[in-house]
C-alpha atoms as a PDB file:
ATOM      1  CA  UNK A   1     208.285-395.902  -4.547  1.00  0.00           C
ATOM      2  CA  UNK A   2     204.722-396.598  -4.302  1.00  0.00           C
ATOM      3  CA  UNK A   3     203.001-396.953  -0.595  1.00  0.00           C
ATOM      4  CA  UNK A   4     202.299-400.415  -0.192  1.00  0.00           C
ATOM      5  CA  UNK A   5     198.411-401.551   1.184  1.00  0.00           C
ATOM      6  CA  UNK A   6     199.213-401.478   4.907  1.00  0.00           C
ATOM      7  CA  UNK A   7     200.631-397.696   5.061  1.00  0.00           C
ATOM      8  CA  UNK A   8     198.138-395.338   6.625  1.00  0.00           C
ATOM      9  CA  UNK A   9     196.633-392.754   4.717  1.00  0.00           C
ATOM     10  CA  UNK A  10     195.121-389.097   5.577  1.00  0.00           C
ATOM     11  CA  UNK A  11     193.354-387.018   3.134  1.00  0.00           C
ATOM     12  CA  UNK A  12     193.209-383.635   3.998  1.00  0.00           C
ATOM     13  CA  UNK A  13     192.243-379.809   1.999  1.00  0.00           C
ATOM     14  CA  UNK A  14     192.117-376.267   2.633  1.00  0.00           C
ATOM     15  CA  UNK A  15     189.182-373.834   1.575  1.00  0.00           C
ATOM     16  CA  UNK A  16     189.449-370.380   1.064  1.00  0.00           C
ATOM     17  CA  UNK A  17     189.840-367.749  -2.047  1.00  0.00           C
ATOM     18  CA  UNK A  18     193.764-367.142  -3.570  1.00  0.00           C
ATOM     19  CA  UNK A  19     195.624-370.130  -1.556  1.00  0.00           C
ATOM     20  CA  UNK A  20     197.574-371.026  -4.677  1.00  0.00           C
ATOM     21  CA  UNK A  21     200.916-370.323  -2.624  1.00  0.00           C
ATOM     22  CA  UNK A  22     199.673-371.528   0.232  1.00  0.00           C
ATOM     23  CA  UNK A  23     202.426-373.837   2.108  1.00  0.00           C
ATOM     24  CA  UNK A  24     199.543-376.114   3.702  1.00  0.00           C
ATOM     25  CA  UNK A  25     200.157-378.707   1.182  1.00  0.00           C
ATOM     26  CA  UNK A  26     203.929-379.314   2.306  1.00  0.00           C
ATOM     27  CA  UNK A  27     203.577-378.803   5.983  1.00  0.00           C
ATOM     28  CA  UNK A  28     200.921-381.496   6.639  1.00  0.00           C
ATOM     29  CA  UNK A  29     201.839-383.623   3.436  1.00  0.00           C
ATOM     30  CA  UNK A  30     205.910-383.688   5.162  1.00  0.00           C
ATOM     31  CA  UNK A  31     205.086-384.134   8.725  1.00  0.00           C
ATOM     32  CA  UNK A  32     202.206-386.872   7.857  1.00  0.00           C
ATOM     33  CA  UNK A  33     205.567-388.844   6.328  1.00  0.00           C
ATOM     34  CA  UNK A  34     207.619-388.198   9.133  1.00  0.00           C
ATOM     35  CA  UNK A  35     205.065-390.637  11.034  1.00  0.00           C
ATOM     36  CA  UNK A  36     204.491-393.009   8.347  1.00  0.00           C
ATOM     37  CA  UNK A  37     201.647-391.701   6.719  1.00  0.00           C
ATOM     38  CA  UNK A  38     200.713-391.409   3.221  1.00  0.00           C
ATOM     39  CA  UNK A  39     198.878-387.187   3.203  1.00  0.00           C
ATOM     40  CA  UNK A  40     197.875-386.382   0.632  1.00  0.00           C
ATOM     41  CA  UNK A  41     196.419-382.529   0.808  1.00  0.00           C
ATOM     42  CA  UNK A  42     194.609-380.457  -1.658  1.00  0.00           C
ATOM     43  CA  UNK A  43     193.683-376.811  -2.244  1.00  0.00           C
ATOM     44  CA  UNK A  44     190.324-376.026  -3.025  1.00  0.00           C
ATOM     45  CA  UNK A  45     190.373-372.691  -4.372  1.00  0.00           C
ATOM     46  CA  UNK A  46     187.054-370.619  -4.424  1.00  0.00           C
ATOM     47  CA  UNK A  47     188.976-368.546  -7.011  1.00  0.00           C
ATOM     48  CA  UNK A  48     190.136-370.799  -9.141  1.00  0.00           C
ATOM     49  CA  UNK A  49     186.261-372.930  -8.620  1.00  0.00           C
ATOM     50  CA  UNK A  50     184.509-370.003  -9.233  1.00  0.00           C
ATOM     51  CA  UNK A  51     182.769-370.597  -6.249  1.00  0.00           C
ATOM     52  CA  UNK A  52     182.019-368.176  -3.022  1.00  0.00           C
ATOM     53  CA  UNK A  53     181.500-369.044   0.738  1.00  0.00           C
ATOM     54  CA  UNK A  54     177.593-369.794  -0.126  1.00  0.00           C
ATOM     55  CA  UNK A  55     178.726-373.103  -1.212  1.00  0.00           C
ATOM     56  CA  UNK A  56     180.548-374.063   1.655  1.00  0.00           C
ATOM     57  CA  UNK A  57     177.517-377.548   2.502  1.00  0.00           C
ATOM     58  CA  UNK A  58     178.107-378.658  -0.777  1.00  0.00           C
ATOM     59  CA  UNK A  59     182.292-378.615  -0.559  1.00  0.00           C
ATOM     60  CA  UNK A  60     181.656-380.124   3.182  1.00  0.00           C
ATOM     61  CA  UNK A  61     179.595-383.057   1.916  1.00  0.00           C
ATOM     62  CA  UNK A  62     181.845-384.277  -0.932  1.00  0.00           C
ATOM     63  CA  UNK A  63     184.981-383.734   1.069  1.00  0.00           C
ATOM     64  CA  UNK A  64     182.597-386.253   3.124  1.00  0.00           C
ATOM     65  CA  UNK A  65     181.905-388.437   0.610  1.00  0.00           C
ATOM     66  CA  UNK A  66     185.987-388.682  -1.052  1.00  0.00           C
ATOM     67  CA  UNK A  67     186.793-389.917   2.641  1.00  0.00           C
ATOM     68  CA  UNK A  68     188.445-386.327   3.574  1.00  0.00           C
ATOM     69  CA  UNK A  69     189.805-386.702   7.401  1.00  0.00           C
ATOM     70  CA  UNK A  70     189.837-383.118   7.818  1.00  0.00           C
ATOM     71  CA  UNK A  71     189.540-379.735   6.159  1.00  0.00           C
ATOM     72  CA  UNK A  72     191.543-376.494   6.874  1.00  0.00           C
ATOM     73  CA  UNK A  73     189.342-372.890   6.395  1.00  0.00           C
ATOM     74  CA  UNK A  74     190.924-369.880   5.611  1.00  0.00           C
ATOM     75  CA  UNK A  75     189.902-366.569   4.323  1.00  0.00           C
ATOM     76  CA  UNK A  76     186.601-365.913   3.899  1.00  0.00           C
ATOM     77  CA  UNK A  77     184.763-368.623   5.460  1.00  0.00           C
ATOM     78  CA  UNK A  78     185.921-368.725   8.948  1.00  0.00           C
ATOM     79  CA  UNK A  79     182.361-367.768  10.137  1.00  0.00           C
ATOM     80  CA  UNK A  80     180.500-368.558   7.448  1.00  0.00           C
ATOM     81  CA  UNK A  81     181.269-371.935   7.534  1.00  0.00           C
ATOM     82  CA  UNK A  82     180.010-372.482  11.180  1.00  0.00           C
ATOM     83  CA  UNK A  83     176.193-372.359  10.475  1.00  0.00           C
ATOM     84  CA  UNK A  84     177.368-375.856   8.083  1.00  0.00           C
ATOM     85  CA  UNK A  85     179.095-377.684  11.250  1.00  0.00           C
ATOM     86  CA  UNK A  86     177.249-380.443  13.886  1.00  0.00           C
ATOM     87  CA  UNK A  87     179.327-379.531  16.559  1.00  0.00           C
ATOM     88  CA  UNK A  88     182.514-376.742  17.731  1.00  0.00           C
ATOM     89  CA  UNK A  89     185.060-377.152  20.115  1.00  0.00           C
ATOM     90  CA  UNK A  90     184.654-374.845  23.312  1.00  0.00           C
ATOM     91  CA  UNK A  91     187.094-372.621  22.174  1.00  0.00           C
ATOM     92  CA  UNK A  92     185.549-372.563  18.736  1.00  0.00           C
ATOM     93  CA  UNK A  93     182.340-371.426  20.374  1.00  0.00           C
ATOM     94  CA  UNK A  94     183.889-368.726  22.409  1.00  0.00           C
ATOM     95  CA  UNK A  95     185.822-367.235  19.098  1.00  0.00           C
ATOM     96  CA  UNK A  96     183.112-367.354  16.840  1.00  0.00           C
ATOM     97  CA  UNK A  97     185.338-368.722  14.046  1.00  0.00           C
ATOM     98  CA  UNK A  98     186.528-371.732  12.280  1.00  0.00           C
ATOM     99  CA  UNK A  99     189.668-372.619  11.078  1.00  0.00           C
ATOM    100  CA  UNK A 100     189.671-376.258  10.862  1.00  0.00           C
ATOM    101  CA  UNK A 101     186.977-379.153  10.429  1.00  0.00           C
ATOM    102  CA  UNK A 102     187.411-382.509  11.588  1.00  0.00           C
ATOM    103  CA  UNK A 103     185.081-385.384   9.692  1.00  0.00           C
ATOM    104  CA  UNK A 104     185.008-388.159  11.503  1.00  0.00           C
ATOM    105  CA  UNK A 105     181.787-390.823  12.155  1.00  0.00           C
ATOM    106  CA  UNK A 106     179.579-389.056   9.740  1.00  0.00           C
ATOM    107  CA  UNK A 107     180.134-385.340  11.931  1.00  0.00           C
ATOM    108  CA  UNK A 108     181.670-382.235  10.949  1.00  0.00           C
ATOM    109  CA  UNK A 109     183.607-380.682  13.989  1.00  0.00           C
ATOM    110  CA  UNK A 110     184.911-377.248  14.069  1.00  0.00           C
ATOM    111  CA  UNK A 111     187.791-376.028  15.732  1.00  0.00           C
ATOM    112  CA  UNK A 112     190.315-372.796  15.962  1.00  0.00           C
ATOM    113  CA  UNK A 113     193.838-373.278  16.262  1.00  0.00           C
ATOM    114  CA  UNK A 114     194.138-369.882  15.134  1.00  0.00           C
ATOM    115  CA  UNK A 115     194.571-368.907  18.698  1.00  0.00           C
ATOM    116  CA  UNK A 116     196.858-371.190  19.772  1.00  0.00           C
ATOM    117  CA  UNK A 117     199.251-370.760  16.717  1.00  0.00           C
ATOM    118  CA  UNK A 118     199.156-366.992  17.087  1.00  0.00           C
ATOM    119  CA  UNK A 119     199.386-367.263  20.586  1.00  0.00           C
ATOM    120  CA  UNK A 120     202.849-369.152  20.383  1.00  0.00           C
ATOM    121  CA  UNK A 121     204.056-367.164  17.932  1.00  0.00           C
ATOM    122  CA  UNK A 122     203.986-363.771  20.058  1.00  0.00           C
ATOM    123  CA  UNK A 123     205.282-365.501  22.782  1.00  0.00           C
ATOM    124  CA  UNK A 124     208.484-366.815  20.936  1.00  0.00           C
ATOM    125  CA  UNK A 125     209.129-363.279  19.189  1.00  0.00           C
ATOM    126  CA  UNK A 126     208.299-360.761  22.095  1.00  0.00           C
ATOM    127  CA  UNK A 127     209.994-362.679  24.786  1.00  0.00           C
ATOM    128  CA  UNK A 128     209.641-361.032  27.391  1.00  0.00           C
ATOM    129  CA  UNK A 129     208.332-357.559  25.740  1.00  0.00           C
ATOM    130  CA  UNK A 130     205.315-356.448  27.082  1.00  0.00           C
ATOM    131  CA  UNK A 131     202.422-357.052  25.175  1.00  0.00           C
ATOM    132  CA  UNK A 132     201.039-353.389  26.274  1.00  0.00           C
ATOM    133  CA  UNK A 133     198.444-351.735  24.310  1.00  0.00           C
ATOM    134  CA  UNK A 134     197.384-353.028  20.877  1.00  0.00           C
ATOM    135  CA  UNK A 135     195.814-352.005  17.472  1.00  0.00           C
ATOM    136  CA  UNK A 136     194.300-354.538  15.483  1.00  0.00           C
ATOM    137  CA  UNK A 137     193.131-354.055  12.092  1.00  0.00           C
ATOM    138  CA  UNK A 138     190.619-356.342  11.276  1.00  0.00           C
ATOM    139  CA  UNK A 139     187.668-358.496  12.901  1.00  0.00           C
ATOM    140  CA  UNK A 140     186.153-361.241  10.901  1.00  0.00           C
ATOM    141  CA  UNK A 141     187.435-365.089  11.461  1.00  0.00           C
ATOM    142  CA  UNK A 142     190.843-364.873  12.029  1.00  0.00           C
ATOM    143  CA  UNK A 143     190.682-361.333  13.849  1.00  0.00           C
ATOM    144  CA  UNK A 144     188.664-362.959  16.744  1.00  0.00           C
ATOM    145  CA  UNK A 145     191.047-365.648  17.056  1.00  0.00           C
ATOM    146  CA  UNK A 146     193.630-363.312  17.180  1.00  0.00           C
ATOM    147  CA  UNK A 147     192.203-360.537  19.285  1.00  0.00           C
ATOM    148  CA  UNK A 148     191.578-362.846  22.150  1.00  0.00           C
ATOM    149  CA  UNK A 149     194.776-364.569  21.549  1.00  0.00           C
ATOM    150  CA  UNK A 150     196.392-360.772  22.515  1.00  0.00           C
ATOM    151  CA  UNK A 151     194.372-360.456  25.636  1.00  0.00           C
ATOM    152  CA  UNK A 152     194.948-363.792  26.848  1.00  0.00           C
ATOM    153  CA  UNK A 153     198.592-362.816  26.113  1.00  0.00           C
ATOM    154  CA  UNK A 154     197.831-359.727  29.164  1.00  0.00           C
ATOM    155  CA  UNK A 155     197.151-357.225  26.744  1.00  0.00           C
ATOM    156  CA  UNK A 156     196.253-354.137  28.589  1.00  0.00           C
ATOM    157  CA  UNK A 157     194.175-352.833  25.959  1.00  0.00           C
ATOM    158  CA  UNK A 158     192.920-353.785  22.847  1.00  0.00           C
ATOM    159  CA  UNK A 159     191.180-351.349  19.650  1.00  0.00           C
ATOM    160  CA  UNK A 160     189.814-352.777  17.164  1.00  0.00           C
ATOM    161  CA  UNK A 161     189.326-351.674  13.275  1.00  0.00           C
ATOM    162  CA  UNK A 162     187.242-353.135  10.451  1.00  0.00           C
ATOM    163  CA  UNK A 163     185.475-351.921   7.386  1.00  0.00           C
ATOM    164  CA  UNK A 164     182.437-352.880   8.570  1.00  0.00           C
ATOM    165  CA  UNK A 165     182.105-350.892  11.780  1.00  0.00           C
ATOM    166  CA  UNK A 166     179.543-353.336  13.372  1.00  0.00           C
ATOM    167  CA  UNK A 167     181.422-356.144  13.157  1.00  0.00           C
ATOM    168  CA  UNK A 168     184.356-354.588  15.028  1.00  0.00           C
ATOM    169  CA  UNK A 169     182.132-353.173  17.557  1.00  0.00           C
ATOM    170  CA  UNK A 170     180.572-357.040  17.926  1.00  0.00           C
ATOM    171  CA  UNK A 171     183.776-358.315  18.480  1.00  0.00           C
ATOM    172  CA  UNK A 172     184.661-355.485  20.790  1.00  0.00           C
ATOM    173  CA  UNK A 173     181.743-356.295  23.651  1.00  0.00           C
ATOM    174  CA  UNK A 174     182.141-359.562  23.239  1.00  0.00           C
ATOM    175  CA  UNK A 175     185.727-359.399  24.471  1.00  0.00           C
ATOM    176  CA  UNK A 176     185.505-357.085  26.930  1.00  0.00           C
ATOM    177  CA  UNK A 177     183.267-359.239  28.330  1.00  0.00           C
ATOM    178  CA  UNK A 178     185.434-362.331  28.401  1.00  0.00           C
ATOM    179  CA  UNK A 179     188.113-360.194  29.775  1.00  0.00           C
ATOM    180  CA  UNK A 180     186.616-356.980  31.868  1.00  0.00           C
ATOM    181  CA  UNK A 181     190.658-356.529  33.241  1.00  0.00           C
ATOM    182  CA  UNK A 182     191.481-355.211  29.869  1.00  0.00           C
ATOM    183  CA  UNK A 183     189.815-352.007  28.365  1.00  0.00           C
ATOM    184  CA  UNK A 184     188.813-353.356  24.472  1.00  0.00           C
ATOM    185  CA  UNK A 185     187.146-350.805  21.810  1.00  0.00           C
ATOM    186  CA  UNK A 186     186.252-350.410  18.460  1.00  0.00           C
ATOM    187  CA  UNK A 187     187.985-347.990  17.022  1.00  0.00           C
ATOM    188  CA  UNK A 188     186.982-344.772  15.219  1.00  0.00           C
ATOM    189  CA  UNK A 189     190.149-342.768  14.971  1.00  0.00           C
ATOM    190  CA  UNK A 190     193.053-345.064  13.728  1.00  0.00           C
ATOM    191  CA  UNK A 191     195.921-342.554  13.644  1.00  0.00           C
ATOM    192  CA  UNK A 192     194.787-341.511  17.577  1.00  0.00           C
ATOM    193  CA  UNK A 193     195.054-345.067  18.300  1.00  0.00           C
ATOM    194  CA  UNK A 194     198.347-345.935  16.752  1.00  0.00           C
ATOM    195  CA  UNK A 195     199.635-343.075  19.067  1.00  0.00           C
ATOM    196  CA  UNK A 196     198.742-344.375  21.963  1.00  0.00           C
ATOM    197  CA  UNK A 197     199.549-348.126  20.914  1.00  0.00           C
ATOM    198  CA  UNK A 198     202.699-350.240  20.961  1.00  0.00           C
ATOM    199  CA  UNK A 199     201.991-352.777  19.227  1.00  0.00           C
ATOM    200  CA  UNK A 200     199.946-353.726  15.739  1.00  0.00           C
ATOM    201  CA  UNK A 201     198.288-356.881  14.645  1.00  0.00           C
ATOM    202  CA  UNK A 202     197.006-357.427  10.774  1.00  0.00           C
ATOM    203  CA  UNK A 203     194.298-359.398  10.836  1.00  0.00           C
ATOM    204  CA  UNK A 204     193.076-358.679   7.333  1.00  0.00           C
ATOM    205  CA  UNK A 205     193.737-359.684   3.877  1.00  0.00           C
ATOM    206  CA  UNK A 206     195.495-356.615   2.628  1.00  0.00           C
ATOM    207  CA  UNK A 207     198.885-358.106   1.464  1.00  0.00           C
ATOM    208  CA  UNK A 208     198.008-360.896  -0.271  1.00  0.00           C
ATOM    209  CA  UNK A 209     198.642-361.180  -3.657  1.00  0.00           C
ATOM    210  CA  UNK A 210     195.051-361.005  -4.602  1.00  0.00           C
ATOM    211  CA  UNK A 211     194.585-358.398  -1.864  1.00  0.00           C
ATOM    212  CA  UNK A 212     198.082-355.793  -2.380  1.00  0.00           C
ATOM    213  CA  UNK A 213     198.918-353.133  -0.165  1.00  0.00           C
ATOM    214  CA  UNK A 214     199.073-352.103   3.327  1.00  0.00           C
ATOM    215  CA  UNK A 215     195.846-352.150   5.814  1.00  0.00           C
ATOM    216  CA  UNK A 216     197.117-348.825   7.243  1.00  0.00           C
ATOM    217  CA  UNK A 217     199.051-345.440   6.077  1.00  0.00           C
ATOM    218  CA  UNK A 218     202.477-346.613   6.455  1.00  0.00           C
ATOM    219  CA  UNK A 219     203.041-343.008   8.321  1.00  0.00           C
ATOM    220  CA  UNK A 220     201.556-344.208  11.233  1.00  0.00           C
ATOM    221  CA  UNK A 221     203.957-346.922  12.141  1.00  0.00           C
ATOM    222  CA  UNK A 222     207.106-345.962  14.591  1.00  0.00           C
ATOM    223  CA  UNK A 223     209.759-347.493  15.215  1.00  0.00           C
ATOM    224  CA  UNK A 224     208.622-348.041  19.431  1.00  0.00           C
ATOM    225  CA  UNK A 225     205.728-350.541  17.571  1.00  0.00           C
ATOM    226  CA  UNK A 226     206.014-354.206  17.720  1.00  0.00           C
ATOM    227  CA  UNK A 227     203.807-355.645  14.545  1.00  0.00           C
ATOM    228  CA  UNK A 228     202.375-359.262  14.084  1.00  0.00           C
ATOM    229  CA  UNK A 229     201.237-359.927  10.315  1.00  0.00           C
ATOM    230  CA  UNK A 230     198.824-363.043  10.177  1.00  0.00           C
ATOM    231  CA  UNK A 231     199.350-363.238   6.427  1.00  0.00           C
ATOM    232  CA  UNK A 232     202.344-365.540   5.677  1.00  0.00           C
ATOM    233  CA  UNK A 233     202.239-365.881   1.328  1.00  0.00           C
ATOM    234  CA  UNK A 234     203.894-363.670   0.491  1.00  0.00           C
ATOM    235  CA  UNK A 235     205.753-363.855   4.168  1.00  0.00           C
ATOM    236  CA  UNK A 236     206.873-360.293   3.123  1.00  0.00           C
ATOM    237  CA  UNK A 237     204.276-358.362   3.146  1.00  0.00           C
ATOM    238  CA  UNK A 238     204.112-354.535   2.064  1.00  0.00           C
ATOM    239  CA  UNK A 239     203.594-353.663   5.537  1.00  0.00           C
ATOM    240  CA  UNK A 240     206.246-355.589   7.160  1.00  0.00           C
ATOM    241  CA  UNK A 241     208.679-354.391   4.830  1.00  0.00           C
ATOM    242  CA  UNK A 242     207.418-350.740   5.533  1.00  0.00           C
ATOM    243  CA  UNK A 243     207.840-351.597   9.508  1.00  0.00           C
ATOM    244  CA  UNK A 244     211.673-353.021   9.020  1.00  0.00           C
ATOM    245  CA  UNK A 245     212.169-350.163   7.319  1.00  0.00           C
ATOM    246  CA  UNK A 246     211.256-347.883  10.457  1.00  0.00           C
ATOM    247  CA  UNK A 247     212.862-350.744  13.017  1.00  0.00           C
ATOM    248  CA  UNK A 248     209.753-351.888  14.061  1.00  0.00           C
ATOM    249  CA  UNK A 249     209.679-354.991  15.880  1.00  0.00           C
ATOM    250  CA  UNK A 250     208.343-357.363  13.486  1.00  0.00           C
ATOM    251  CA  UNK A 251     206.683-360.910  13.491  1.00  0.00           C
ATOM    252  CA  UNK A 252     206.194-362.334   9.997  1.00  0.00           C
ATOM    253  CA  UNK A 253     202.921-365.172  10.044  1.00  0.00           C
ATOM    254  CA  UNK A 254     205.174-368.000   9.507  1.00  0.00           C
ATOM    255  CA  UNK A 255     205.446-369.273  13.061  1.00  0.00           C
ATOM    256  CA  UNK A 256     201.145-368.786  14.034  1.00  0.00           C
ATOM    257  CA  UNK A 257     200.823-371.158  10.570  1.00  0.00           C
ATOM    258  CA  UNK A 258     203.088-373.889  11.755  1.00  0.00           C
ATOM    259  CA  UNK A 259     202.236-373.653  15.275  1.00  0.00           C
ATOM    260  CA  UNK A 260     198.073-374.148  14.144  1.00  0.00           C
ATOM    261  CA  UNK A 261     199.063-376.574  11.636  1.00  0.00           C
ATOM    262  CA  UNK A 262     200.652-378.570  13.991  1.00  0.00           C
ATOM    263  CA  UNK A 263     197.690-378.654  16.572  1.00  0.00           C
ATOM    264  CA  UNK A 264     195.455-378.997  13.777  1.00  0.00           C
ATOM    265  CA  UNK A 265     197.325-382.300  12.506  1.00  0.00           C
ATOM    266  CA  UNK A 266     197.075-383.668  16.102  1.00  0.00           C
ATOM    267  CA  UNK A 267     193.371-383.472  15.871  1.00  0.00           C
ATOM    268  CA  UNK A 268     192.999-385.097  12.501  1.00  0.00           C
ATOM    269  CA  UNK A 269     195.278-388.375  13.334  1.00  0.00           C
ATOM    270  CA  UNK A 270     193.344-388.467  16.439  1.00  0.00           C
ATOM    271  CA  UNK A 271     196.250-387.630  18.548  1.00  0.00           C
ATOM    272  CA  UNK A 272     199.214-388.059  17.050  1.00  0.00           C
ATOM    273  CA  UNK A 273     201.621-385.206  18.434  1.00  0.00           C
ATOM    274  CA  UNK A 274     203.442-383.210  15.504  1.00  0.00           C
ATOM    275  CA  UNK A 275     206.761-381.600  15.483  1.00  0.00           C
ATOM    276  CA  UNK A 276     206.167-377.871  15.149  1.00  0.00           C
ATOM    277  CA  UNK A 277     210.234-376.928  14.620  1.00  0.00           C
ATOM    278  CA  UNK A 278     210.858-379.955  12.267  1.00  0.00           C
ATOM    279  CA  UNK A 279     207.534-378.056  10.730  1.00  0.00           C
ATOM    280  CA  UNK A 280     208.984-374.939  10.677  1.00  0.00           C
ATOM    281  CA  UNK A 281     212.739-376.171   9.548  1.00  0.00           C
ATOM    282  CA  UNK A 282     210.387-377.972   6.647  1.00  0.00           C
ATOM    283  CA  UNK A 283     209.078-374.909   5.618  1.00  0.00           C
ATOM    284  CA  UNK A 284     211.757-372.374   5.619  1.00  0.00           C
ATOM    285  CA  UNK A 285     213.858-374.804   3.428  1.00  0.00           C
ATOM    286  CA  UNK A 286     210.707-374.731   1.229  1.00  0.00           C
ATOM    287  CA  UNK A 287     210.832-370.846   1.492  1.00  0.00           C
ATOM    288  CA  UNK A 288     214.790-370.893   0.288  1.00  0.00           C
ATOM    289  CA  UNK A 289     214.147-373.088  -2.682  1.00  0.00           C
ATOM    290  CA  UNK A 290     211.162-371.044  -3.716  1.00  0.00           C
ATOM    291  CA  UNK A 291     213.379-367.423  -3.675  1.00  0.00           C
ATOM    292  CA  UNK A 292     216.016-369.315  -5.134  1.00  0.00           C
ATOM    293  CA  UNK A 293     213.569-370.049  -8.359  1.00  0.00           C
ATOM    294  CA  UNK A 294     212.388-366.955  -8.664  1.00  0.00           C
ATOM    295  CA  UNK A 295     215.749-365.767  -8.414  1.00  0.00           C
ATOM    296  CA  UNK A 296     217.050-367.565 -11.225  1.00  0.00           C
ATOM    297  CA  UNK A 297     214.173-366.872 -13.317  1.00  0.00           C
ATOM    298  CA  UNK A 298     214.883-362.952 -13.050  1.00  0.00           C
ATOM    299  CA  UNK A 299     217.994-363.551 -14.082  1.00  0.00           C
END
């Protein structure tokens, strides 16, 4: 059945390198036809383009130019694509990181419902767990959403890791600035900190498909950690299969990517609420029918 000339329409993409199995596509492409609108959502793979985050105007102004509504930004742009943008939300500002782009009347808009989705995520899992002291490895775009996500959450402390040691120390003063209650460092010694943590966040690439792995020695989880994973394809990652395995308390990144997708689909109809558990009952039938494949192709 074709859409006929009065149905709504909302074109929408995602940017980033590897999102071939990312579930974007179906969460904003199902919920958009829950209200009546034709979505239509496409990946643009810096991968599969052969293209890298230096390119980033040149995406923006034909995603402009095809009448795009809105663009998602993943992994590695969430920063880089900032410098590109005519104006960020407050909260934007404050995180130093992108994660979706609203084009409307000729302007690029940035945003981060990174925090927000995260944010609701940890609160649904943990219940009432204290958040208590946390390691988090990794601070580039989604790290700072994250990290002050997990103070605002009443973290009591916060260390943070990252390859590139400045970056992490950055993100580290800017923090404990925004929230002097908290004690927030980088870290040098990651085993020392996992000792004195109870809780892990992964707020780097390492378990993705392109990226395989774990972003720590798996002997330094115990089972008295919580862990949040931020990466949600593949939803099991090495490292939360390592942490079941120890009885960790663990938090797969299915519920932070609904719960951002959903504010981030409220921004680009202009207001129009979405249903984050219809989302997330979307997806994990998508999940089912996807194992069930792969299932019957091993077999």
């Amino acid at each position: 059945m074709h859409p006929d000339s009065d149905t709504p329409s909302l074109l929408l993409g995602l940017i980033g390198e590897g999102i071939g199995e990312s579930l974007s596509p179906t969460l904003y492409e199902d919920e958009a036809a829950r209200h009546g609108i034709l979505c239509i959502y496409q990946r643009i793979d810096l991968d599969v383009l052969g293209l890298t985050s230096a390119h980033l105007d040149e995406l923006l102004t034909a995603a402009e130019r095809f009448g795009f509504a809105g663009l998602n930004i993943t992994h590695p742009c969430k920063q880089a694509v900032i410098p590109h943008l005519h104006e960020l939300s407050d909260e934007a500002r404050a995180i130093g990181a992108v994660n979706t782009v609203v084009l409307r009347d000729g302007r690029r808009i940035g945003h981060n419902t990174d925090h927000y989705g995260f944010s609701q995520n940890i609160r649904e899992h943990l219940g009432a767990r204290e958040v208590g002291r946390v390691v988090q490895v990794g601070a580039g775009g989604a790290g700072s959403a994250v990290a002050d996500a997990i103070l605002g959450l009443g973290a009591q402390g916060l260390t943070v890791f990252d390859p590139a040691a400045g970056r992490a120390e950055a993100l580290a003063q800017a923090l404990q600035a925004r929230f002097p209650n908290a004690t927030v460092r980088a870290g040098g010694d990651l085993a020392a900190a996992m000792r004195e943590a109870d809780g892990l966040v992964n707020a780097t690439p390492v378990g993705m498909r392109k990226h395989p792995g774990t972003p720590l020695p798996a002997e330094l989880l115990e089972s008295r950690h919580w862990l949040s994973e931020l990466i949600y394809f593949p939803l099991e990652t090495e490292l939360l299969r390592v942490a079941r395995a120890k009885g960790c308390h663990t938090i797969d990144g299915l519920g932070m990517v609904v719960h951002q997708a959903a504010r981030a689909f409220e921004l680009y109809t202009n207001g129009i609420p979405a249903d984050a558990p219809r989302m997330a009952a979307h997806v994990a039938e998508v999940l089912a029918k996807r194992a069930a494949a792969l299932d019957k192709l091993r077999t």
